[in-house]
C-alpha atoms as a PDB file:
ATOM      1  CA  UNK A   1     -23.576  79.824 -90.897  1.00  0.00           C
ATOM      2  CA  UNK A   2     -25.380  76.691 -91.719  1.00  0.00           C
ATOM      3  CA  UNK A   3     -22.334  74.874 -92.938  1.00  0.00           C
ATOM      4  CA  UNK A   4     -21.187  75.084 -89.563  1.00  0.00           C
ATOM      5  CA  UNK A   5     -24.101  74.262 -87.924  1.00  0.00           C
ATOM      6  CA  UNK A   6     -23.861  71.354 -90.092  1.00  0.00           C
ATOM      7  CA  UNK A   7     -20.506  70.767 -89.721  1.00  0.00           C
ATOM      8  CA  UNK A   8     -20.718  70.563 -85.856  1.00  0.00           C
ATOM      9  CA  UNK A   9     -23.910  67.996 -86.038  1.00  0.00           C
ATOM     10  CA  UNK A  10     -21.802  65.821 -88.495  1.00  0.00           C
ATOM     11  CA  UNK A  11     -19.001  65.743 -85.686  1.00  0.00           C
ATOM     12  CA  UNK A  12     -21.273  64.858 -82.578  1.00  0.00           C
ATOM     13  CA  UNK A  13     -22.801  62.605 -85.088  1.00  0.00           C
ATOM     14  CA  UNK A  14     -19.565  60.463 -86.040  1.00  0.00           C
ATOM     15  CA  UNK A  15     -18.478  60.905 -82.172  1.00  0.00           C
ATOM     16  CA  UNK A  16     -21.943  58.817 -81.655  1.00  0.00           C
ATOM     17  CA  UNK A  17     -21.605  56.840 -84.397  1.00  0.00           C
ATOM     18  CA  UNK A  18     -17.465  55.667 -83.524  1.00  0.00           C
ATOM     19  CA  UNK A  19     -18.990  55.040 -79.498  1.00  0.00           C
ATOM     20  CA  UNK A  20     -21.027  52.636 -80.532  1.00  0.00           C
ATOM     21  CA  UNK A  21     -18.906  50.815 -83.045  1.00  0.00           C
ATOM     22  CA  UNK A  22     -16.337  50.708 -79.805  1.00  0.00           C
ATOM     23  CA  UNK A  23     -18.887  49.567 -77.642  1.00  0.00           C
ATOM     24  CA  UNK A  24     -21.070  46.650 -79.140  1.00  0.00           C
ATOM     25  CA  UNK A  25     -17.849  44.643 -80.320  1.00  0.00           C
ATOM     26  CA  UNK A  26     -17.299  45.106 -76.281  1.00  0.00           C
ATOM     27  CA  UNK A  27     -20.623  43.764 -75.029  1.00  0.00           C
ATOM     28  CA  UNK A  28     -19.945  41.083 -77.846  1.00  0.00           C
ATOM     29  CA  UNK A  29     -16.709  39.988 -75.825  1.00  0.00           C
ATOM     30  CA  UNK A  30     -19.096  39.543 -72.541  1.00  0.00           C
ATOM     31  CA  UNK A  31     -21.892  38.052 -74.160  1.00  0.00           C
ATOM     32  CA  UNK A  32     -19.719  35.063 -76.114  1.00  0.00           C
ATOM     33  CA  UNK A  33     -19.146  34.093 -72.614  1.00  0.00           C
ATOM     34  CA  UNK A  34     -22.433  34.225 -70.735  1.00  0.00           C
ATOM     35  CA  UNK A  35     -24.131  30.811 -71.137  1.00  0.00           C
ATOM     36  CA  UNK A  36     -27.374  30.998 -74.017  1.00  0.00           C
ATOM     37  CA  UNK A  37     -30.538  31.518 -71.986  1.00  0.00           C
ATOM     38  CA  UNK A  38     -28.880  32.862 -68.824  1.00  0.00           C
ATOM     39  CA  UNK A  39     -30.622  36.183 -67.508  1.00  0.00           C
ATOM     40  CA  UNK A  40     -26.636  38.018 -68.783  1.00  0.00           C
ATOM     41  CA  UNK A  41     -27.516  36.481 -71.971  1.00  0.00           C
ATOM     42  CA  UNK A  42     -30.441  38.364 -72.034  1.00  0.00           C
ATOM     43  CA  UNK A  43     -29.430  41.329 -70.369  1.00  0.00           C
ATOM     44  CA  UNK A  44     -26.665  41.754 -73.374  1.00  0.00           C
ATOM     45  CA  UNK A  45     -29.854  41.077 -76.528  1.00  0.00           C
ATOM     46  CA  UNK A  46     -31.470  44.006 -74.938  1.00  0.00           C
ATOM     47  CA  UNK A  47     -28.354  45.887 -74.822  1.00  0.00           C
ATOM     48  CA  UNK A  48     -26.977  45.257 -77.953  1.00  0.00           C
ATOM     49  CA  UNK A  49     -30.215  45.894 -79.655  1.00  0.00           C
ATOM     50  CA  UNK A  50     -30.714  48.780 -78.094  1.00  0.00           C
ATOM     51  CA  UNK A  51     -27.424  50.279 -78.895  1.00  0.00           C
ATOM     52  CA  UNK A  52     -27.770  49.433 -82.778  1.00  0.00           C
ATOM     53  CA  UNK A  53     -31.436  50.366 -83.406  1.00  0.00           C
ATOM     54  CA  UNK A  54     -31.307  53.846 -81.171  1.00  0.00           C
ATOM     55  CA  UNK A  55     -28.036  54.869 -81.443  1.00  0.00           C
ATOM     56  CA  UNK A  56     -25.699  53.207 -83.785  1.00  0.00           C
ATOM     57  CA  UNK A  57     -27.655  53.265 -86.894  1.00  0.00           C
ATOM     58  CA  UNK A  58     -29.680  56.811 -86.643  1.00  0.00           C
ATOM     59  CA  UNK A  59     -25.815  58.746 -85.780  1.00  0.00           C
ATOM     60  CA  UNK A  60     -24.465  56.723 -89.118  1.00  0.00           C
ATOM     61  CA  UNK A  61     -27.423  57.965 -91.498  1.00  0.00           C
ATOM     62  CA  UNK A  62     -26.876  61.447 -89.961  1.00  0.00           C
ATOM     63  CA  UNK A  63     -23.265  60.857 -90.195  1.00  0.00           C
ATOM     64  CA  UNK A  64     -23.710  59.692 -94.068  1.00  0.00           C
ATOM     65  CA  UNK A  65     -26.233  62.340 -94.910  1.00  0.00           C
ATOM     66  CA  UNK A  66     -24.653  65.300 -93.571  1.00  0.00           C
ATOM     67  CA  UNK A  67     -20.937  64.629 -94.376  1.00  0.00           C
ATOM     68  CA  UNK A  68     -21.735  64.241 -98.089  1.00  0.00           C
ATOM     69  CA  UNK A  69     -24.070  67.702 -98.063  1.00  0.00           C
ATOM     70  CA  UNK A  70     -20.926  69.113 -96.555  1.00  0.00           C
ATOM     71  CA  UNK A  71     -18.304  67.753 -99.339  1.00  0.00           C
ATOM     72  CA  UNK A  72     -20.749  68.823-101.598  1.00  0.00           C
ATOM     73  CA  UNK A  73     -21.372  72.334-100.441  1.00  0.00           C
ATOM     74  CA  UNK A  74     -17.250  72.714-100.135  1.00  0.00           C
ATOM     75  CA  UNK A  75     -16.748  71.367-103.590  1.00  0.00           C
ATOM     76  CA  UNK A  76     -14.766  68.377-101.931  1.00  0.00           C
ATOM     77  CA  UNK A  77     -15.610  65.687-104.126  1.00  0.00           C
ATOM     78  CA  UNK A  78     -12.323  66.375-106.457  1.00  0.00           C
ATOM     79  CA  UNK A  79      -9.979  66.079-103.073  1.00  0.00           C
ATOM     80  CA  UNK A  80      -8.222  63.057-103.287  1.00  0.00           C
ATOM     81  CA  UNK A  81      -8.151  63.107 -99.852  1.00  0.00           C
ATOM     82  CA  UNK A  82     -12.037  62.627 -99.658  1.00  0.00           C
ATOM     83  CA  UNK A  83     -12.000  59.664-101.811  1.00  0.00           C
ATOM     84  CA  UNK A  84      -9.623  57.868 -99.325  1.00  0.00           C
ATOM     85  CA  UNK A  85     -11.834  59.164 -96.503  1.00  0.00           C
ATOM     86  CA  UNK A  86     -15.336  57.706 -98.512  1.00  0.00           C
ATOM     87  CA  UNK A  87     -13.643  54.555 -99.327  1.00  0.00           C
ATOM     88  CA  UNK A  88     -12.685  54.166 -95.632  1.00  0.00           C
ATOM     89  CA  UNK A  89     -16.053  55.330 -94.612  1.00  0.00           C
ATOM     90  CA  UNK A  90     -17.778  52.927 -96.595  1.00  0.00           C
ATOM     91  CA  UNK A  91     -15.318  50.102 -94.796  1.00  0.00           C
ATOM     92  CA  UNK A  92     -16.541  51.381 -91.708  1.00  0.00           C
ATOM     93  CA  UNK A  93     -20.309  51.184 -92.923  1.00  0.00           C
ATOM     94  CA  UNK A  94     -19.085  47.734 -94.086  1.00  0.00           C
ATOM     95  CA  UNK A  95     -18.498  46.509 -90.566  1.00  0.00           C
ATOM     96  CA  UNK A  96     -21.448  48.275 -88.990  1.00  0.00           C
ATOM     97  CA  UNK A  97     -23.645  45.497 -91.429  1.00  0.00           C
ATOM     98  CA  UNK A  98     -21.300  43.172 -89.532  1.00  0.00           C
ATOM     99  CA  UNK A  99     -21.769  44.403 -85.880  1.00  0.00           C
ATOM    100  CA  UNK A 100     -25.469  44.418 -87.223  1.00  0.00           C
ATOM    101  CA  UNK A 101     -25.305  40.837 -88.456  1.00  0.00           C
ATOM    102  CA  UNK A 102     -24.009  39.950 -85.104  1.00  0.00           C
ATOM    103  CA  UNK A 103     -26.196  41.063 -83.237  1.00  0.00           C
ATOM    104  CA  UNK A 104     -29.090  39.335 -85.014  1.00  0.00           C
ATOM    105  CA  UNK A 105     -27.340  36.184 -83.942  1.00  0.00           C
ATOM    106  CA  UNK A 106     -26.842  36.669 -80.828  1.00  0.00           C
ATOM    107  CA  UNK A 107     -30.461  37.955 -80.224  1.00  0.00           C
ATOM    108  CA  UNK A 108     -30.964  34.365 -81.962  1.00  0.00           C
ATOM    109  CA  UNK A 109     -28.651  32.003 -79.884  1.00  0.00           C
ATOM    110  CA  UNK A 110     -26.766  31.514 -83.092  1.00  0.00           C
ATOM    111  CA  UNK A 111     -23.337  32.807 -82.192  1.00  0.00           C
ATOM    112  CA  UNK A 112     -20.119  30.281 -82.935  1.00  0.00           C
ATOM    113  CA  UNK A 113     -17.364  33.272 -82.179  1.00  0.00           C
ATOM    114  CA  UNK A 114     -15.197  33.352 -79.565  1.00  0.00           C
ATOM    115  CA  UNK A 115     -14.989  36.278 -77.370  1.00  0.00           C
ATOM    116  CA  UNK A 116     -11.423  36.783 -78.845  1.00  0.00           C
ATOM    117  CA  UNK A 117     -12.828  36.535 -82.104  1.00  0.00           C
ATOM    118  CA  UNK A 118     -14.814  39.986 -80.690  1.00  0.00           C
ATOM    119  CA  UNK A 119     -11.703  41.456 -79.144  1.00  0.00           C
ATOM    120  CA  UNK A 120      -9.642  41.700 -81.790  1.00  0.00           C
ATOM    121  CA  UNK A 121     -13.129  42.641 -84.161  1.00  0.00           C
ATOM    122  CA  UNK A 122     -12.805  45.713 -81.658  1.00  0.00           C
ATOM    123  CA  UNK A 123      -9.870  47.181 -82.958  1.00  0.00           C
ATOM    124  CA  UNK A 124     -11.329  47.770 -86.709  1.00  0.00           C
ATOM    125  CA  UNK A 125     -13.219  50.841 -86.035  1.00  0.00           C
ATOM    126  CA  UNK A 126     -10.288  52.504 -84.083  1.00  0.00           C
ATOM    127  CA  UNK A 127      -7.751  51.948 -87.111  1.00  0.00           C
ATOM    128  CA  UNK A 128      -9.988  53.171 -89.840  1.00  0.00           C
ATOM    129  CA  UNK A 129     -10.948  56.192 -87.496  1.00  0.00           C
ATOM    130  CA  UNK A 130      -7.083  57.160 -87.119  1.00  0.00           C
ATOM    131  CA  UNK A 131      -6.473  56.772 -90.699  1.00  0.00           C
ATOM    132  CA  UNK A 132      -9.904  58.879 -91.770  1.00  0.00           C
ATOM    133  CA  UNK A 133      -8.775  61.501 -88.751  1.00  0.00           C
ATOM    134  CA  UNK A 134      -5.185  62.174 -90.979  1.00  0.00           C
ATOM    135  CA  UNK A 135      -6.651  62.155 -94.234  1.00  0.00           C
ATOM    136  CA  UNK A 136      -9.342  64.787 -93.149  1.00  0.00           C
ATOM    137  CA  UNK A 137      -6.657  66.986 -90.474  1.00  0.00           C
ATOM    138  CA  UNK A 138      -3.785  66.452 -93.251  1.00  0.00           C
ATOM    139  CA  UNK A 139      -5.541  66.026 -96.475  1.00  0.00           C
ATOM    140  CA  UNK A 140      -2.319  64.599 -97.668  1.00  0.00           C
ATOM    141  CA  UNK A 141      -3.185  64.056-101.162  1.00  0.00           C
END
């Protein structure tokens, strides 16, 4: 009974986690274009920070923590399937440090990207999520 338990707080975990790696590449977009100093610019620090330190980060340790308790428990780590998954996972940690990166910059007046630059950043999480979605649904290898 705890696996599930465990199971279902890893899922509303990553759900968290994948929200706000959708999200703060959006603000990003807005906040490349609101002029440095300007109460939006400000607005978006607050936001952005908020959004990494409260949400972002705390549902990807949970997300981390539990998930490899549960491959553990289910004898997973032989599952080729999992390896894809980890190595994807650690991508998407990968790019987190980015979006974390980012936002110290901003929160700094030191951003030099374009708010295309963020739009297309936006699209990262949603690939690696489809592709770790199959492997875990499928387990095709």
């Amino acid at each position: 009974m705890l696996y599930l338990w465990l199971k279902a707080l890893h899922v509303i975990a990553v759900i968290a986690w994948m929200a706000a790696l959708l999200y703060l590449p959006r603000l990003f977009v807005y906040h490349a274009d609101a002029v440095v100093g300007s109460p939006t610019s400000e607005t978006f620090k607050v936001m952005e920070r908020r959004l990494l330190r409260y949400i972002m980060t705390p549902a990807m340790i949970v997300t981390w923590v539990i998930g490899l308790w549960l491959a553990y428990e289910a004898q997973f780590f032989k599952a080729g399937w999992l390896h894809g998954k980890l190595a994807l996972v650690i991508l998407m940690s990968g790019f987190h440090g980015a979006l974390s990166k980012w936002t110290r910059e901003f929160g700094q007046d030191r951003n030099t990207r374009s708010a295309r630059f963020y739009r297309m950043m936006n699209e990262v999480p949603t690939l690696l999520m489809i592709i770790i979605v199959i492997l875990v649904i499928v387990k095709p290898f």
